[in-house]
N, C-alpha and C. Protein backbone atom coordinates (compact mmCIF):
# COMPACT_ATOMS: atom_id res chain seq x y z
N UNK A 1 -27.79 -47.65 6.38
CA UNK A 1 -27.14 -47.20 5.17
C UNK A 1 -27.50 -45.74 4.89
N UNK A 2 -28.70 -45.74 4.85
CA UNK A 2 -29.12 -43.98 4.66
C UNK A 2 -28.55 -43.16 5.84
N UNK A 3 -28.24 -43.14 6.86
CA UNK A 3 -28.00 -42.72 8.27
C UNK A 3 -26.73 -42.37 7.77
N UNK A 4 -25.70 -43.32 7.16
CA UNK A 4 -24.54 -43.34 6.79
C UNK A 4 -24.13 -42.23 5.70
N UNK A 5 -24.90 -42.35 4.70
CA UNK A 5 -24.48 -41.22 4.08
C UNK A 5 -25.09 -40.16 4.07
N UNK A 6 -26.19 -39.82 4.85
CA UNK A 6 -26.69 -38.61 5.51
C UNK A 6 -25.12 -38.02 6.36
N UNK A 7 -24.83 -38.88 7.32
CA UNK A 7 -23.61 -38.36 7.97
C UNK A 7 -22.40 -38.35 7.02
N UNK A 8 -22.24 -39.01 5.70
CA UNK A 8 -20.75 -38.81 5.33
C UNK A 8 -21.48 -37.24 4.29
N UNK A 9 -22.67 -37.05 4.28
CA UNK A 9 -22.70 -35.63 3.32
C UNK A 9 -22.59 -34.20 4.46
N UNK A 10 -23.11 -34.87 5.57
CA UNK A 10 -23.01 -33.46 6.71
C UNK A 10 -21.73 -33.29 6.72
N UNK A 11 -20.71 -34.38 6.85
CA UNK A 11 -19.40 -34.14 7.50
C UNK A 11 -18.51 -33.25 6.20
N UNK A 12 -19.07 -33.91 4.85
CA UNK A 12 -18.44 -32.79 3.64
C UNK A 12 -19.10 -31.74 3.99
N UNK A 13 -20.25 -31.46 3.75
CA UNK A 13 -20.35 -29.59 3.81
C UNK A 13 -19.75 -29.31 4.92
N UNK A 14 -19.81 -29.70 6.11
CA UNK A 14 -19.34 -28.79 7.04
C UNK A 14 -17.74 -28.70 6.60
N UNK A 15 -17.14 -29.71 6.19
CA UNK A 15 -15.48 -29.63 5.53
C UNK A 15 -15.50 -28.65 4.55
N UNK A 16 -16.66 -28.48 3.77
CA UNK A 16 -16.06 -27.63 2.54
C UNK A 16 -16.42 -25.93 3.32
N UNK A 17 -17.56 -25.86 4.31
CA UNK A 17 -18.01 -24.60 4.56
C UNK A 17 -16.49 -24.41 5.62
N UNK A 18 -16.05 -25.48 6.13
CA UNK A 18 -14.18 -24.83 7.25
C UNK A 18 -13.48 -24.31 6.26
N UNK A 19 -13.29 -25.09 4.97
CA UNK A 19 -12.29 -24.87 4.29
C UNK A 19 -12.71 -23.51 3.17
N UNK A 20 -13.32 -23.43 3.54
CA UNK A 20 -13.67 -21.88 2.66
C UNK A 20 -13.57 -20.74 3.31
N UNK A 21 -13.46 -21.13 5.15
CA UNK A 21 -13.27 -20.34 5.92
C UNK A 21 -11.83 -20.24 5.75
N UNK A 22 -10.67 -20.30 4.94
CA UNK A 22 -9.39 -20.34 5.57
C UNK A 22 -9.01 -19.38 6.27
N UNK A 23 -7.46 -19.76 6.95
CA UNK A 23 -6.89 -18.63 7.57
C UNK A 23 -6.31 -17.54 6.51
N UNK A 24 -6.34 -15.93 7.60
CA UNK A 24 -5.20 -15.32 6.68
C UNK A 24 -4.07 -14.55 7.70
N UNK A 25 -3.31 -14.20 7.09
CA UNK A 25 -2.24 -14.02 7.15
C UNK A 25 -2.12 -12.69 8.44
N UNK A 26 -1.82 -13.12 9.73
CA UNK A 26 -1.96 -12.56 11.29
C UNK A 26 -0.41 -11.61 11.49
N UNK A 27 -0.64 -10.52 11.10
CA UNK A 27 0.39 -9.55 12.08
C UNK A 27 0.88 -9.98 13.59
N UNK A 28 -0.20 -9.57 13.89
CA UNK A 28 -0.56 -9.85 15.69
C UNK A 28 -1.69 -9.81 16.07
N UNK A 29 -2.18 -10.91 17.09
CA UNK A 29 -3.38 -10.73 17.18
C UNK A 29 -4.12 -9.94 18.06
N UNK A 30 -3.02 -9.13 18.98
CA UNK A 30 -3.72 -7.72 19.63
C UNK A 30 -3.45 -6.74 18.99
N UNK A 31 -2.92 -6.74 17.95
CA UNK A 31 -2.72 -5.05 16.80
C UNK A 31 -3.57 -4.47 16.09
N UNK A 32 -4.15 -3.63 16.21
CA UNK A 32 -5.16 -2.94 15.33
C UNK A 32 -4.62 -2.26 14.33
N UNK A 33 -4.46 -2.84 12.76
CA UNK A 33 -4.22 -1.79 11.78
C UNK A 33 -5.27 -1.09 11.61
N UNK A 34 -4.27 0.45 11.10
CA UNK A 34 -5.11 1.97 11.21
C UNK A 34 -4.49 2.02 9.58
N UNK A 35 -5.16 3.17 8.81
CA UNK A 35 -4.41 3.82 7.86
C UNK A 35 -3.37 4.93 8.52
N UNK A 36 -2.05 4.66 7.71
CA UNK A 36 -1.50 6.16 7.90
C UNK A 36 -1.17 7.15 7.06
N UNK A 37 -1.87 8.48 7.75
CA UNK A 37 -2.38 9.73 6.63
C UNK A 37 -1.08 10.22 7.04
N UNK A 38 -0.30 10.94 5.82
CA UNK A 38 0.21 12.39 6.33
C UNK A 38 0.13 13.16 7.46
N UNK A 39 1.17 13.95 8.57
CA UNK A 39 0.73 14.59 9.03
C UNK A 39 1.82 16.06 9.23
N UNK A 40 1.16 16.86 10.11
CA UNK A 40 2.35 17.69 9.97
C UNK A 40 3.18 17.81 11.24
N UNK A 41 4.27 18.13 11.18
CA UNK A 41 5.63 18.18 11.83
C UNK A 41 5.29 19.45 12.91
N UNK A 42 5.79 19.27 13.85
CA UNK A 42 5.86 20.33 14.81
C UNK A 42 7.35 21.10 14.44
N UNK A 43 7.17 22.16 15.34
CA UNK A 43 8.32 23.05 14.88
C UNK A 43 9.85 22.20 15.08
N UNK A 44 9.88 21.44 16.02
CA UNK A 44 11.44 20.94 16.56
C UNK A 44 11.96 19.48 15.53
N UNK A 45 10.56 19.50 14.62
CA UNK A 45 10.73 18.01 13.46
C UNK A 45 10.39 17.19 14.22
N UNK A 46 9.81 16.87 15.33
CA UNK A 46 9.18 15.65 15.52
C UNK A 46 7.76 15.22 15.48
N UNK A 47 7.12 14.33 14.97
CA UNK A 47 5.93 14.37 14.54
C UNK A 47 4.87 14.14 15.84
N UNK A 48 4.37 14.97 15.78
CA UNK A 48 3.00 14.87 17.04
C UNK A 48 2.40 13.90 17.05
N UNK A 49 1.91 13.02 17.80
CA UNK A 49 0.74 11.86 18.13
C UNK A 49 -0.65 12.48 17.50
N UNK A 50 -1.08 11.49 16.57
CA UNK A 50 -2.37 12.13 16.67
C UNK A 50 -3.59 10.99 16.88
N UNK A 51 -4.64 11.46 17.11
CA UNK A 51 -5.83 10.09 17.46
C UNK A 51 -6.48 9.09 16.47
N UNK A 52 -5.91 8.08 17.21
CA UNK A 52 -6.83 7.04 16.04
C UNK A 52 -8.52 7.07 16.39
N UNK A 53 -9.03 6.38 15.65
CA UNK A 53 -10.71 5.50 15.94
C UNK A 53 -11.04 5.39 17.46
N UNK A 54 -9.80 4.76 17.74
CA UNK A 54 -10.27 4.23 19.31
C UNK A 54 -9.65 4.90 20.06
N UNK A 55 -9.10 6.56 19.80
CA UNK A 55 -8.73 6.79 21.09
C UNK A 55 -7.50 6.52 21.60
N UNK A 56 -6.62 5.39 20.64
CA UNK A 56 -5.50 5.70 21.14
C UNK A 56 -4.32 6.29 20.47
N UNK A 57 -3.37 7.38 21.15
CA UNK A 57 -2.25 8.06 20.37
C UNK A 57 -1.69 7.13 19.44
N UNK A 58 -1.29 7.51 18.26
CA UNK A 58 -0.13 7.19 17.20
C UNK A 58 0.27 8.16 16.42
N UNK A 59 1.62 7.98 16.43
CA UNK A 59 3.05 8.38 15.85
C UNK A 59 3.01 8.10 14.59
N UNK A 60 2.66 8.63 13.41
CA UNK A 60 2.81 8.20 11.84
C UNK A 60 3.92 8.58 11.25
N UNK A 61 4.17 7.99 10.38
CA UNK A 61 5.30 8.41 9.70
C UNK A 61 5.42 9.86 8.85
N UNK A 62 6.49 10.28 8.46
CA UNK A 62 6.93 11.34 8.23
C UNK A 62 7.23 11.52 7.07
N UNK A 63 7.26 12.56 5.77
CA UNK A 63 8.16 12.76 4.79
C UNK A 63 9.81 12.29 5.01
N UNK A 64 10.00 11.79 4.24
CA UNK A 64 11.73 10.92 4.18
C UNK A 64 12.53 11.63 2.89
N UNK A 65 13.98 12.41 3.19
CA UNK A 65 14.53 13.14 2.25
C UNK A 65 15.25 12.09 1.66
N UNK A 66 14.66 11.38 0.60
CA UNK A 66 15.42 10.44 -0.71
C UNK A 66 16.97 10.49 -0.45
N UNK A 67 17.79 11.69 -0.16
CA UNK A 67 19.01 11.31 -0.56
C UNK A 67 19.65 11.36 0.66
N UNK A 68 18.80 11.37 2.04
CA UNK A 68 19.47 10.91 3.54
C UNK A 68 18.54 9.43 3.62
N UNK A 69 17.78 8.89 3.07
CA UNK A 69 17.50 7.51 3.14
C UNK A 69 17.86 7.14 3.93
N UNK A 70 17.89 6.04 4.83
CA UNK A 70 18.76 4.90 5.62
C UNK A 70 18.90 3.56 4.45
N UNK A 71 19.87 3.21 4.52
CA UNK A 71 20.43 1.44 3.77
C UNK A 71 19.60 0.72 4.75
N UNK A 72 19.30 -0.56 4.32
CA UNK A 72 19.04 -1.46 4.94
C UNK A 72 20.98 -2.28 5.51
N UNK A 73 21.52 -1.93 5.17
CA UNK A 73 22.77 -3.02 5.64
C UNK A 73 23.26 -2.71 6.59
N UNK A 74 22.60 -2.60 7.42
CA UNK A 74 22.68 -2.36 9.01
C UNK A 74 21.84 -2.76 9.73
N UNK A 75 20.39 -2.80 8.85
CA UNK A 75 19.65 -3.71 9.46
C UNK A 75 19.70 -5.50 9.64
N UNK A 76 19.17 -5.61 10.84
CA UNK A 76 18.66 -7.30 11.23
C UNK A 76 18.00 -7.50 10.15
N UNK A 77 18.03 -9.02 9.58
CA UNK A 77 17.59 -9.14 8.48
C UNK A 77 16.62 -10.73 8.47
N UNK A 78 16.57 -11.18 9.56
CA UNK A 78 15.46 -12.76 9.97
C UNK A 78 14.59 -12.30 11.10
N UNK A 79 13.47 -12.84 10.71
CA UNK A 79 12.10 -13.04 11.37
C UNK A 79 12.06 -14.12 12.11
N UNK A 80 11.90 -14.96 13.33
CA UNK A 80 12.18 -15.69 13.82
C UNK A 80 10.72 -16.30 14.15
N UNK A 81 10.17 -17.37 14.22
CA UNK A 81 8.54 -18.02 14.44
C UNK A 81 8.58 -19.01 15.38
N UNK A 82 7.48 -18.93 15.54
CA UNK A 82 7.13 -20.31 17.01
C UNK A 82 6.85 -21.26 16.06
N UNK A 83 6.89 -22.38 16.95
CA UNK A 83 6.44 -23.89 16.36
C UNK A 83 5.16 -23.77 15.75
N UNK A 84 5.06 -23.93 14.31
CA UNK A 84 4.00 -24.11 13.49
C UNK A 84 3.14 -23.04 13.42
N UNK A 85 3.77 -21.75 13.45
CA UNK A 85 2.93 -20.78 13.38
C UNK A 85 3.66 -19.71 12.34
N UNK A 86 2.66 -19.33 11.75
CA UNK A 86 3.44 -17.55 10.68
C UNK A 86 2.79 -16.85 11.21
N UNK A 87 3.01 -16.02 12.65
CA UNK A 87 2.29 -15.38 13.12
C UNK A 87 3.57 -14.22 13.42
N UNK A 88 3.68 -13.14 12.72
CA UNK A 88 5.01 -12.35 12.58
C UNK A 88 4.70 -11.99 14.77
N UNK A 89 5.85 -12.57 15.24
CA UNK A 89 6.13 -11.68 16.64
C UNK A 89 6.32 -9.97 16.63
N UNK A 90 6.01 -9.53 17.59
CA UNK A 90 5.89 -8.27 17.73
C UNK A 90 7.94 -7.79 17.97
N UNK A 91 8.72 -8.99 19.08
CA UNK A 91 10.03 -8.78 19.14
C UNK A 91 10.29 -7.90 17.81
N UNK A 92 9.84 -8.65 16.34
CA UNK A 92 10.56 -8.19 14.97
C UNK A 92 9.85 -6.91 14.55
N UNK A 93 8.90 -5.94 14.90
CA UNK A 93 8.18 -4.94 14.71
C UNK A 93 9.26 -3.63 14.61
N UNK A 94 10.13 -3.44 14.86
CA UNK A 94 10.63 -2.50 14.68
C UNK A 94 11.85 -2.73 13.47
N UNK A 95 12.16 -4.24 13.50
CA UNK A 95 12.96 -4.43 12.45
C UNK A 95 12.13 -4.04 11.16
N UNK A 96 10.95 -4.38 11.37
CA UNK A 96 10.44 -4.58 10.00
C UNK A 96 9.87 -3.42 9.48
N UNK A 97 9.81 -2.19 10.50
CA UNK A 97 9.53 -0.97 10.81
C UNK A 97 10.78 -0.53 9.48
N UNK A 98 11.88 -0.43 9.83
CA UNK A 98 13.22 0.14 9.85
C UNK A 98 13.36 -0.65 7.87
N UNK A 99 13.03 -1.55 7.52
CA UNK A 99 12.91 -2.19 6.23
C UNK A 99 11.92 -1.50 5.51
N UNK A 100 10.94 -1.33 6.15
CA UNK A 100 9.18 -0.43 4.90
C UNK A 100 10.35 0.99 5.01
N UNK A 101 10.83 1.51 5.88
CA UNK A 101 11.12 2.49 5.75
C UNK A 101 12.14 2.99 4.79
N UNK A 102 13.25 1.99 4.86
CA UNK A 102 13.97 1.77 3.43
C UNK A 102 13.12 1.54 2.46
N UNK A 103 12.54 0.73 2.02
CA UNK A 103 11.78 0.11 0.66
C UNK A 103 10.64 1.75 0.93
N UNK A 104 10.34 2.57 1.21
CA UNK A 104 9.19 3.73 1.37
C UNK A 104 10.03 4.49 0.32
N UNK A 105 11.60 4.39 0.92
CA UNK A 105 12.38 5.63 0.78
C UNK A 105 13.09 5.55 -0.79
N UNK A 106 13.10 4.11 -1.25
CA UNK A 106 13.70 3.61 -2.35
C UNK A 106 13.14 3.04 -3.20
N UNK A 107 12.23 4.20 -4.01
CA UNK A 107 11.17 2.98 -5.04
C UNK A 107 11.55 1.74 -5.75
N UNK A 108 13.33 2.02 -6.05
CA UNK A 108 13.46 1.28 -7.07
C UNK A 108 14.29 -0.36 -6.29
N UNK A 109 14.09 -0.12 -4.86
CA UNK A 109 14.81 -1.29 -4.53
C UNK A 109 14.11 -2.46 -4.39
N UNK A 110 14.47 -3.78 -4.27
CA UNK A 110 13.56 -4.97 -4.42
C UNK A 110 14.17 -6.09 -3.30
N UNK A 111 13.13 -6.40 -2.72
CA UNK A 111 13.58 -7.33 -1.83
C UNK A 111 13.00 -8.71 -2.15
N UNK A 112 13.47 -10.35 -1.67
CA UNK A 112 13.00 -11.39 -1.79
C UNK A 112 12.52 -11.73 -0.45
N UNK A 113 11.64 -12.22 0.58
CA UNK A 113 11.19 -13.11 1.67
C UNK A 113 11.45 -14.01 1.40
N UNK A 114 12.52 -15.14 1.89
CA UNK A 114 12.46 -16.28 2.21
C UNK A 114 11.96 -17.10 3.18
N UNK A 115 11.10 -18.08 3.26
CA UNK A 115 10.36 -18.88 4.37
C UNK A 115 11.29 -20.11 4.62
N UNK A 116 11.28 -20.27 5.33
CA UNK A 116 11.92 -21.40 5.75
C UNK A 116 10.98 -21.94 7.16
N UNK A 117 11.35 -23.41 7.40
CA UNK A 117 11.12 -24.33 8.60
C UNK A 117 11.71 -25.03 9.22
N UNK A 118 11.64 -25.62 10.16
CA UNK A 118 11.99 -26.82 10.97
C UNK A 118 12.11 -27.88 10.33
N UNK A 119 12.91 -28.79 10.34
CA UNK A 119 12.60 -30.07 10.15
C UNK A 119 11.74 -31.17 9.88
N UNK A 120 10.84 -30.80 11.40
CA UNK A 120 9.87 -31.34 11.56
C UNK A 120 8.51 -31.28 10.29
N UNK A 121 8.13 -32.61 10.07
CA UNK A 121 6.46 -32.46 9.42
C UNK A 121 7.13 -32.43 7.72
N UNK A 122 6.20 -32.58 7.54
CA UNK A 122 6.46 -33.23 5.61
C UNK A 122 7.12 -31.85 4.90
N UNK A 123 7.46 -32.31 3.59
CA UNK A 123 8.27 -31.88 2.50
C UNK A 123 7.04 -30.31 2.32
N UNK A 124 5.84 -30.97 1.64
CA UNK A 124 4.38 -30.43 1.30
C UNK A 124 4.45 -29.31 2.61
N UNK A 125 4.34 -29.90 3.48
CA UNK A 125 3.71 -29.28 4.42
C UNK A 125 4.89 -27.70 5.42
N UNK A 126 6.01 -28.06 5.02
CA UNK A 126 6.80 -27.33 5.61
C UNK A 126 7.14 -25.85 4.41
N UNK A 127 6.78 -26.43 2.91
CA UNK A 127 7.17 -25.78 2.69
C UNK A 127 5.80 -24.61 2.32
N UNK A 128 4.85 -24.96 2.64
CA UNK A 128 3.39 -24.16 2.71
C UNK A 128 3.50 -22.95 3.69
N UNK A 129 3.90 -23.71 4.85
CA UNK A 129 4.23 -22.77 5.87
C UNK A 129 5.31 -21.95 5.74
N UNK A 130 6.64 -22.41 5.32
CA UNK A 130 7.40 -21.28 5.10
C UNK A 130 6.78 -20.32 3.77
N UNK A 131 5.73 -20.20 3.19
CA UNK A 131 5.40 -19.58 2.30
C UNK A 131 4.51 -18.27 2.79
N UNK A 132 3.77 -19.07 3.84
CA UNK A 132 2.59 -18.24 4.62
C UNK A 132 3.89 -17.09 5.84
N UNK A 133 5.01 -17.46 6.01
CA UNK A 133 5.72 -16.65 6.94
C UNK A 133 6.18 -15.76 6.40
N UNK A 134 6.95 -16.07 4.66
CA UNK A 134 7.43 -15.05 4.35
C UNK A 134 6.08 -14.46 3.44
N UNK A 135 4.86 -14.45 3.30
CA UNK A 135 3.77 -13.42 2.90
C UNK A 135 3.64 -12.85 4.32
N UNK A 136 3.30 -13.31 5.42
CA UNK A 136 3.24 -12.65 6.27
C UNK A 136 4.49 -11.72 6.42
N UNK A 137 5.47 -11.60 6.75
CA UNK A 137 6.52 -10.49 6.29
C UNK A 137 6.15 -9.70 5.67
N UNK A 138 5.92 -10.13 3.88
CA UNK A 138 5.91 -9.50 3.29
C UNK A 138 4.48 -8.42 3.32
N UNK A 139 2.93 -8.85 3.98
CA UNK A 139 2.16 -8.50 3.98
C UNK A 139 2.39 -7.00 5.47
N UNK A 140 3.21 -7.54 6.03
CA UNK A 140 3.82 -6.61 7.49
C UNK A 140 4.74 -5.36 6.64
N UNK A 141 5.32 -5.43 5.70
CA UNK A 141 5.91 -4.91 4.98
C UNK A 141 5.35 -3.69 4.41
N UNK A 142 4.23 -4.38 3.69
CA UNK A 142 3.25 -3.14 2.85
C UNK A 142 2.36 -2.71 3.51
N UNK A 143 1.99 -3.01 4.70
CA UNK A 143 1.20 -2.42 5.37
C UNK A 143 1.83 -1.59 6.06
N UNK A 144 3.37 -1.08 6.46
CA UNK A 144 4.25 -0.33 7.03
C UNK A 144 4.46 0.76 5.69
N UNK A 145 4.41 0.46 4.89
CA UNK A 145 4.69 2.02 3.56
C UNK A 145 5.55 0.92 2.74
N UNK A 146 5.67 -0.02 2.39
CA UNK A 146 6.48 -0.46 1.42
C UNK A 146 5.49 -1.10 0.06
N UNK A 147 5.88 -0.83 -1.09
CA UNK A 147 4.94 -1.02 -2.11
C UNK A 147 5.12 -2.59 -2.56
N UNK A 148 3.76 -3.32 -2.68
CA UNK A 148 3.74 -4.57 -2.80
C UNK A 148 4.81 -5.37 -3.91
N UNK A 149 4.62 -4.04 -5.14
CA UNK A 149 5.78 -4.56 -5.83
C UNK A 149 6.82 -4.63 -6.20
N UNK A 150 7.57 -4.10 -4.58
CA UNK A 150 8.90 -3.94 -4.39
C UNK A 150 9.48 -5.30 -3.67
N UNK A 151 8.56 -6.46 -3.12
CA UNK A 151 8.92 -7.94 -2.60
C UNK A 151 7.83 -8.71 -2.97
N UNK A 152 8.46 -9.72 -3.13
CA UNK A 152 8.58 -11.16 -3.44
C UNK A 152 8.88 -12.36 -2.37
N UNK A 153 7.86 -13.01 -2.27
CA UNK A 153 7.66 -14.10 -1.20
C UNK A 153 8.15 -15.34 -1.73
N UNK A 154 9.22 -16.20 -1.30
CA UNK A 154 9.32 -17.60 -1.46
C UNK A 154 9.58 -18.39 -0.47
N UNK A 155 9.56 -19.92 -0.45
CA UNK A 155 9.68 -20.71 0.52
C UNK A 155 10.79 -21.62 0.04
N UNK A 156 11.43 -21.74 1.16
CA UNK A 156 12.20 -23.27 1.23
C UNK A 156 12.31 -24.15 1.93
N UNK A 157 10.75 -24.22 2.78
CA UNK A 157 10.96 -24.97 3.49
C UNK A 157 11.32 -25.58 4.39
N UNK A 158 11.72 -27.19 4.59
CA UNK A 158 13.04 -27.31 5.77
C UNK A 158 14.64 -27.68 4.77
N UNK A 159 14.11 -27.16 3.41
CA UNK A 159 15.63 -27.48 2.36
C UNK A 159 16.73 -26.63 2.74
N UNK A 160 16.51 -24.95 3.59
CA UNK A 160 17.58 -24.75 3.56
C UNK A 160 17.98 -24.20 5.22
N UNK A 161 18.11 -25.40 6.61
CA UNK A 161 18.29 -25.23 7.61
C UNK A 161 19.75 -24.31 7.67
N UNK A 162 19.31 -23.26 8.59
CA UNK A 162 20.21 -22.25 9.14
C UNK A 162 21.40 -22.85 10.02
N UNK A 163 20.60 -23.76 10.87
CA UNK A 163 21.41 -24.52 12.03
C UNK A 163 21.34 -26.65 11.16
N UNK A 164 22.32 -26.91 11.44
CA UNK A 164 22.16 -28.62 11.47
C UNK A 164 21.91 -28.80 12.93
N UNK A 165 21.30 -30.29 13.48
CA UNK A 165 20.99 -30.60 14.14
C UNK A 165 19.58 -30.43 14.64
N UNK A 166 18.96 -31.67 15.58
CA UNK A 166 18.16 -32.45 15.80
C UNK A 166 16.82 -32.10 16.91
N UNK A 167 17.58 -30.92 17.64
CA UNK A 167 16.97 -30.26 19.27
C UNK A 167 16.32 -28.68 19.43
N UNK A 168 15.64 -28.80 20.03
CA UNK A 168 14.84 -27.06 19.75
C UNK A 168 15.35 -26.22 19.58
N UNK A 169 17.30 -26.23 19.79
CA UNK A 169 17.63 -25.10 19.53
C UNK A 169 18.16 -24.97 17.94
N UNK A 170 18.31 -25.96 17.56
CA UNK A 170 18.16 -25.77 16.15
C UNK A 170 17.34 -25.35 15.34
N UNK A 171 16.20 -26.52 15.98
CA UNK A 171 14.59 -25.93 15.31
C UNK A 171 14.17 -25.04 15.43
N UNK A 172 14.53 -23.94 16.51
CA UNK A 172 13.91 -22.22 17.09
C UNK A 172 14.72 -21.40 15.29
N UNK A 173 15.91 -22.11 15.31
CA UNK A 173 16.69 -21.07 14.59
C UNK A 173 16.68 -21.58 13.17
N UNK A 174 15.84 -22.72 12.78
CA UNK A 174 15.52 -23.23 11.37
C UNK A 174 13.71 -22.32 11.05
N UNK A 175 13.11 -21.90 12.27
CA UNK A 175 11.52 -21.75 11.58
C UNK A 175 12.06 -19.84 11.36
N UNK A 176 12.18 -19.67 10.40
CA UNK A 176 12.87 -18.42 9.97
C UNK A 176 12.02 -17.78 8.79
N UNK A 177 12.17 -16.48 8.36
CA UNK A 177 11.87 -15.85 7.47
C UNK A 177 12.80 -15.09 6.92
N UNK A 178 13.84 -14.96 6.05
CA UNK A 178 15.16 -14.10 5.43
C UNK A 178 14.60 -12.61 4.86
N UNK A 179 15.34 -11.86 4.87
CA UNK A 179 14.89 -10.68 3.99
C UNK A 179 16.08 -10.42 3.21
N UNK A 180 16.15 -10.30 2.06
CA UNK A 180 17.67 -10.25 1.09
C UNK A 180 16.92 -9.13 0.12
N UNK A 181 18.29 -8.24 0.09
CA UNK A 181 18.75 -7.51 -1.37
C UNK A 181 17.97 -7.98 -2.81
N UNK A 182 17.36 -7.57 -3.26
CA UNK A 182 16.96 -8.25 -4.91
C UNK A 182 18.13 -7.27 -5.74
């Protein structure tokens, strides 16, 4: 009996010391975020590489003239995820590039993240994850020059499938993240 709840108290702390460990929210897991400073323009307007921490070149962004902006309505506008993961793919890195850069350029515009899922796995549980995909977006977002309180993260889950039907190719094109107009 004592043996017994010696082991049912180890097995809580070690549960409460995992669960305090949670996850957070993964860009990529070979990407090193840097800050990006200002820099200056070479004579022909294109911005010089300059050195990060470690040595390797990066390209920072540039002053943006407000009234040549780019629209987003030309941009791709879904994030696409692997099975059970909000782990933003690198494929969407330039989309999401091309969005901070709008929202940089347009203080006053507002975007929503929608999360969405698969089918698969509970009501609770699908719609957690589509929550963690579109913060992840949205966290890929502000870490590109877009100001946190220009988007808004929500989930829907598997309530609002892109595709009907039953087979991975549905499910590839239901585990989604939306980016819409506010």
């Amino acid at each position: 009996m004592k043996m017994l709840i010696r082991s049912t108290a180890l097995s809580l702390a070690v549960g409460a010391l995992l669960a305090g460990c949670g996850s957070s929210v993964k860009l990529d897991e070979g990407a090193a975020v840097t800050d990006a400073k200002p820099k200056a323009v070479s004579g022909s307007g294109t911005p010089t590489p300059t050195e990060t921490g470690s040595g390797v070149a990066q390209s920072q962004v540039t002053a943006v003239d407000i009234a040549k902006a780019p629209t987003a309505a030309g941009l791709d506008r879904i994030v696409y995820f692997d099975f059970d993961s909000f782990v933003v793919k690198e494929d969407f890195r330039t989309m999401i590039e091309d969005h901070a850069r709008v929202l940089a350029a347009s203080k006053g515009k507002r975007m929503v993240v929608e999360g969405h899922a698969d089918e698969r796995g509970g009501r609770e549980y699908n719609l957690a994850l589509g929550q963690k995909r579109a913060e992840a977006v949205v966290k890929s977002l502000v870490l590109l020059g877009a100001a946190d309180g220009q988007l808004e993260a929500i989930s829907y889950g598997k309530e609002r499938p892109a595709v009907d039907g039953h087979d991975e190719a549905a499910w590839a094109k239901n585990r989604r993240a939306e980016l819409k107009d506010r």
